[in-house]
N, C-alpha and C. Protein backbone atom coordinates (compact mmCIF):
# COMPACT_ATOMS: atom_id res chain seq x y z
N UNK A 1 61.67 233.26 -21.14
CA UNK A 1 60.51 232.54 -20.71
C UNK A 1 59.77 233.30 -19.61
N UNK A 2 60.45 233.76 -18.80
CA UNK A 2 59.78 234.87 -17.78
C UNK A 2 58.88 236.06 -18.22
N UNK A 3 59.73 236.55 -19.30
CA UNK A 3 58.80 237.21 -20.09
C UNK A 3 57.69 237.05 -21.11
N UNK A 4 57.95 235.82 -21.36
CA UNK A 4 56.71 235.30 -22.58
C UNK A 4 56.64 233.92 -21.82
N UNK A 5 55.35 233.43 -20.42
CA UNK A 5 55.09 232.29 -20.34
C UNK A 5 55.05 231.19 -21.79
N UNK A 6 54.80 231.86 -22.98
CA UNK A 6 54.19 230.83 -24.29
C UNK A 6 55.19 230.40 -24.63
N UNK A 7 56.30 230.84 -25.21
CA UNK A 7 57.52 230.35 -25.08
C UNK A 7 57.56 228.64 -24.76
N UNK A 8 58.30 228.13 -25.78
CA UNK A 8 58.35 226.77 -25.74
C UNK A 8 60.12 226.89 -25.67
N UNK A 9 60.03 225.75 -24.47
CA UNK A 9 61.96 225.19 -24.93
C UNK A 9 62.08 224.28 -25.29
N UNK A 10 61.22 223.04 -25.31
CA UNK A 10 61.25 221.68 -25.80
C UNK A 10 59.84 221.44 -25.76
N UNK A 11 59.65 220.22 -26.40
CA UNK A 11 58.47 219.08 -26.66
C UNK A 11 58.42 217.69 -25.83
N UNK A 12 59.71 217.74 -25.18
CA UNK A 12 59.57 216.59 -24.66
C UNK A 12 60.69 216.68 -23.03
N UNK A 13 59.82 216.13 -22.16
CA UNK A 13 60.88 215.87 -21.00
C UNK A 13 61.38 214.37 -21.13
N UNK A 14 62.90 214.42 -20.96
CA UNK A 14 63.83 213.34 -20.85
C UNK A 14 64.12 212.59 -19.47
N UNK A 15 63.84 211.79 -19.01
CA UNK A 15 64.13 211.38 -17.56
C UNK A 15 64.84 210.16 -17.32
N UNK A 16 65.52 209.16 -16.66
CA UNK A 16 65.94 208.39 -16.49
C UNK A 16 65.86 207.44 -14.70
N UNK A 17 65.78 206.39 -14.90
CA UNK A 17 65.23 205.68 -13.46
C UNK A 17 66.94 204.56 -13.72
N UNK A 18 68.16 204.95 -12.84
CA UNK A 18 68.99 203.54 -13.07
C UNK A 18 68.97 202.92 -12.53
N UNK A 19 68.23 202.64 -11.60
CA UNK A 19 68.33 201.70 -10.54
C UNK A 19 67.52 200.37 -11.27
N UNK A 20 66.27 200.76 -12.42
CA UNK A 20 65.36 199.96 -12.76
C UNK A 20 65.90 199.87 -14.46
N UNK A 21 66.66 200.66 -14.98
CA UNK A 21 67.48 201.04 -16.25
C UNK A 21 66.00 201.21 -17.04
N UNK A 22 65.17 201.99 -16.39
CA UNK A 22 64.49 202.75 -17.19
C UNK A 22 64.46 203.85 -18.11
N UNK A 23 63.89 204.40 -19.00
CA UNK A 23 64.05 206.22 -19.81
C UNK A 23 62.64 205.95 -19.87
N UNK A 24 62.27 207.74 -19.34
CA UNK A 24 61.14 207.80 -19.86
C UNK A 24 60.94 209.48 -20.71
N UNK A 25 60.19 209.11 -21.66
CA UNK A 25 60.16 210.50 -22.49
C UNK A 25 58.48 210.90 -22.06
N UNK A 26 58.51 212.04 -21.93
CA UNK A 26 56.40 212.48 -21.30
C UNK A 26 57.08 213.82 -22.80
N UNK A 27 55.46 213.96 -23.43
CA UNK A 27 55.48 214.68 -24.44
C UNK A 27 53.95 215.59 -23.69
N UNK A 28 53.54 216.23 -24.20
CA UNK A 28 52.13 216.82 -23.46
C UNK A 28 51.22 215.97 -23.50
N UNK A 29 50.97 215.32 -24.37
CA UNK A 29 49.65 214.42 -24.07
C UNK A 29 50.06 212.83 -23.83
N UNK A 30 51.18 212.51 -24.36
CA UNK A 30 51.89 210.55 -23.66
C UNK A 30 53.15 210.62 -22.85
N UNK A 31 52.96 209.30 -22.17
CA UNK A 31 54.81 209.43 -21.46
C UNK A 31 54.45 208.00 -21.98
N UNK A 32 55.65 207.45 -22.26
CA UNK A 32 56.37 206.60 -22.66
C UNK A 32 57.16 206.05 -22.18
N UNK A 33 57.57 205.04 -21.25
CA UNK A 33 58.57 204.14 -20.30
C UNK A 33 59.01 202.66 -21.26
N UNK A 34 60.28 203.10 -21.31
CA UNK A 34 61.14 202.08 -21.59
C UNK A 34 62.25 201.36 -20.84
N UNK A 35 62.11 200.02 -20.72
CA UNK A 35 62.96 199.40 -19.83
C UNK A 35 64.41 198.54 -20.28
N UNK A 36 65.57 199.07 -20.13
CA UNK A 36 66.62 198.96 -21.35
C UNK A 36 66.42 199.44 -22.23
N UNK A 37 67.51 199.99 -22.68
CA UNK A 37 68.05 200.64 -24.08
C UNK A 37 67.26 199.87 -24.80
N UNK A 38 67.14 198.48 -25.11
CA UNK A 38 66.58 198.13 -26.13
C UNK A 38 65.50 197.67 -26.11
N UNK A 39 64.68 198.01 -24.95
CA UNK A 39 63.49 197.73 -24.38
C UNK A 39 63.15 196.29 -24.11
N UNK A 40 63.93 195.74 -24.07
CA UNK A 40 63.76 194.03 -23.93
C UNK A 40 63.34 193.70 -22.35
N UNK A 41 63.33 194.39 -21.17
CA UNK A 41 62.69 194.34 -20.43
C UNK A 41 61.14 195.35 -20.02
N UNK A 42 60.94 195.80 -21.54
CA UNK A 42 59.40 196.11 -21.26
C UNK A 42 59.12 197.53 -22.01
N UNK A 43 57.72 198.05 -22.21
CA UNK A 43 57.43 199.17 -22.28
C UNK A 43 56.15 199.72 -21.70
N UNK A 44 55.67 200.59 -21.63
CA UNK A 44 54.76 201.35 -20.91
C UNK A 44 54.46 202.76 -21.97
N UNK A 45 52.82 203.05 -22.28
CA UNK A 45 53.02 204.56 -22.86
C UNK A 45 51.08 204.12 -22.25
N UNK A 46 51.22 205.91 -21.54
CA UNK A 46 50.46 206.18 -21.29
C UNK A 46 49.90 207.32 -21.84
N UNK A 47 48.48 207.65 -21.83
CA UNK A 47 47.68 208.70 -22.15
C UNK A 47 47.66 209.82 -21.13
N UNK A 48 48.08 210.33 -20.90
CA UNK A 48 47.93 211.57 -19.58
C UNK A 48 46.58 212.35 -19.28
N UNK A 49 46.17 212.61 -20.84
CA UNK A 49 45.15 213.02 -20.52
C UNK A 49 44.15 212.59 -20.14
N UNK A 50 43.57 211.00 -21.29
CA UNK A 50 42.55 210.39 -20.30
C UNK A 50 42.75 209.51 -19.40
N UNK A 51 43.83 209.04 -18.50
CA UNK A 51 44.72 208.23 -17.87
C UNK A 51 45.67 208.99 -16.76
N UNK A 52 45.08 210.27 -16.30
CA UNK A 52 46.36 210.37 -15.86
C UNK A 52 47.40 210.42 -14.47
N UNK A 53 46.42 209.13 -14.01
CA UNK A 53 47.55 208.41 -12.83
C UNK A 53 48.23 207.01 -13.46
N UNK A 54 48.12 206.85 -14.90
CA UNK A 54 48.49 205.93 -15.38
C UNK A 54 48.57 204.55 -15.05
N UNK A 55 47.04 204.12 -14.86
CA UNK A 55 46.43 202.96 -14.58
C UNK A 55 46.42 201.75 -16.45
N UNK A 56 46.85 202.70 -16.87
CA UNK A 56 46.06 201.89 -18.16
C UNK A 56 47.74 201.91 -19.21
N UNK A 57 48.23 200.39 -19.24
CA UNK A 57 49.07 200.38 -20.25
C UNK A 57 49.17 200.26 -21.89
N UNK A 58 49.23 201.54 -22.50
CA UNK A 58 48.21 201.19 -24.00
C UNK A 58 49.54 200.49 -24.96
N UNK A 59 50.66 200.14 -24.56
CA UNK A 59 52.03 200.19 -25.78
C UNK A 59 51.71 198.31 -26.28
N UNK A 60 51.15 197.91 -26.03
CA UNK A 60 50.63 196.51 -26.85
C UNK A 60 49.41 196.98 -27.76
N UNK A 61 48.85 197.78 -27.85
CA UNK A 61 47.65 197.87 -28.36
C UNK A 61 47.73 198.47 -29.76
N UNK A 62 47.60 197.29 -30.42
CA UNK A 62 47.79 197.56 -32.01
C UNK A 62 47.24 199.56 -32.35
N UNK A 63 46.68 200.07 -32.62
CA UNK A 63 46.08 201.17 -32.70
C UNK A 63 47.15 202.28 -31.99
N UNK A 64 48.04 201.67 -31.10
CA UNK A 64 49.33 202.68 -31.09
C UNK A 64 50.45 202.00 -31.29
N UNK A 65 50.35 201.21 -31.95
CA UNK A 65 52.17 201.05 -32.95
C UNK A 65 52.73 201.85 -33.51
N UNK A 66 52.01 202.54 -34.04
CA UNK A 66 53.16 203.73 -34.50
C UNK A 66 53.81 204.62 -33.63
N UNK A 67 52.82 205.28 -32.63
CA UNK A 67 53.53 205.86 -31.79
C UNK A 67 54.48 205.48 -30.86
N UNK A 68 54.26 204.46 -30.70
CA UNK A 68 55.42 203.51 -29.84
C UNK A 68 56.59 203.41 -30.64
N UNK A 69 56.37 203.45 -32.15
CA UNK A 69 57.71 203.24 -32.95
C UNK A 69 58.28 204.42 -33.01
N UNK A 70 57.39 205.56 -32.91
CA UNK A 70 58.25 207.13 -33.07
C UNK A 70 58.92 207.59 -32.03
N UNK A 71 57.96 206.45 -30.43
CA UNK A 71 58.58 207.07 -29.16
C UNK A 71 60.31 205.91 -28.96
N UNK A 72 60.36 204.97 -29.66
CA UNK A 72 61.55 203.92 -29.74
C UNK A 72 62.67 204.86 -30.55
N UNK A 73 62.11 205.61 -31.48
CA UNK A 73 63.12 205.84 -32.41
C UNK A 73 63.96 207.29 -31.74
N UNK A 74 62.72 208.30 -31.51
CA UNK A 74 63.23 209.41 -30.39
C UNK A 74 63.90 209.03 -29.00
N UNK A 75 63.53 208.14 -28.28
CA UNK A 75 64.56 208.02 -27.36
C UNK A 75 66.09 207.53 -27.96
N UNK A 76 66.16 206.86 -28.97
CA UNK A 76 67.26 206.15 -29.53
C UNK A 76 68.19 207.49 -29.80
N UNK A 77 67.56 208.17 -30.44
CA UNK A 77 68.15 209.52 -31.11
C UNK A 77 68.50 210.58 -29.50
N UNK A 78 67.27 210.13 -28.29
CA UNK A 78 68.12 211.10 -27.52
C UNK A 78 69.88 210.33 -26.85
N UNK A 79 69.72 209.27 -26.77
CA UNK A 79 70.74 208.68 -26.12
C UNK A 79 71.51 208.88 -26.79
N UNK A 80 71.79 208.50 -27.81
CA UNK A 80 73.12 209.32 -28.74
C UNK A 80 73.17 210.09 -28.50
N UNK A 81 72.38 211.25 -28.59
CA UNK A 81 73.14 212.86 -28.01
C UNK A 81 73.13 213.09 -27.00
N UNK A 82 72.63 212.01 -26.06
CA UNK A 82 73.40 212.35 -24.82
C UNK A 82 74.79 211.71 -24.50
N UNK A 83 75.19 210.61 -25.52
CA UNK A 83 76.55 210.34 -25.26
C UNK A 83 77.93 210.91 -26.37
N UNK A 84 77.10 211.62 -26.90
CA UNK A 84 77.76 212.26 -27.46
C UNK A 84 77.84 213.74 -27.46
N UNK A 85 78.08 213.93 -26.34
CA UNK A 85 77.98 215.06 -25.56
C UNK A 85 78.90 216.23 -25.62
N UNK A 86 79.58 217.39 -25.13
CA UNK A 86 81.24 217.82 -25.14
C UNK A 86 81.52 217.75 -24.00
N UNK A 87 81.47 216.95 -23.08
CA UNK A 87 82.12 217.05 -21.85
C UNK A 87 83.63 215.83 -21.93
N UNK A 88 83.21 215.06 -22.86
CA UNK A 88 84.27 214.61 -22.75
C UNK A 88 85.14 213.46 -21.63
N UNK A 89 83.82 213.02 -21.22
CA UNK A 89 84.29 212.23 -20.11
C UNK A 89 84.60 210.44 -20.40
């Protein structure tokens, strides 16, 4: 990566808040906040680009259901591999 800034290592940053049992996934143009694993205390997906102190909650807004379903299904898929990990603990 030092040598080729273009170089991609991922598509998505993974983050976690436990105090609030949040995950949030930011892709280049949405972040996505989920509250519980099964989101039953809430969601959040914002636009970064035209939004981006994230004043504006778009994840009710029919016109992004899908993406909200792709960002539910990718976090689902990261938590499994993060507990299924080799450390072994």
């Amino acid at each position: 990566m030092l040598d080729d800034p273009t170089t991609k290592v991922r598509d998505t940053a993974f983050s976690v808040a436990p105090a609030r049992k949040g995950f949030l996934l930011r892709e280049d143009r949405y972040a996505y906040i989920q509250y519980k694993e099964d989101a039953s205390a809430g969601i959040e997906l914002f636009d970064t680009f035209k939004d981006p102190l994230q004043y504006t909650n778009l994840a009710q807004q029919p016109e992004h259901k899908d993406l909200v379903a792709r960002f539910k299904v990718k976090l689902a898929a990261k938590l499994v591999d993060l507990r299924n990990n080799d450390l072994k603990q």
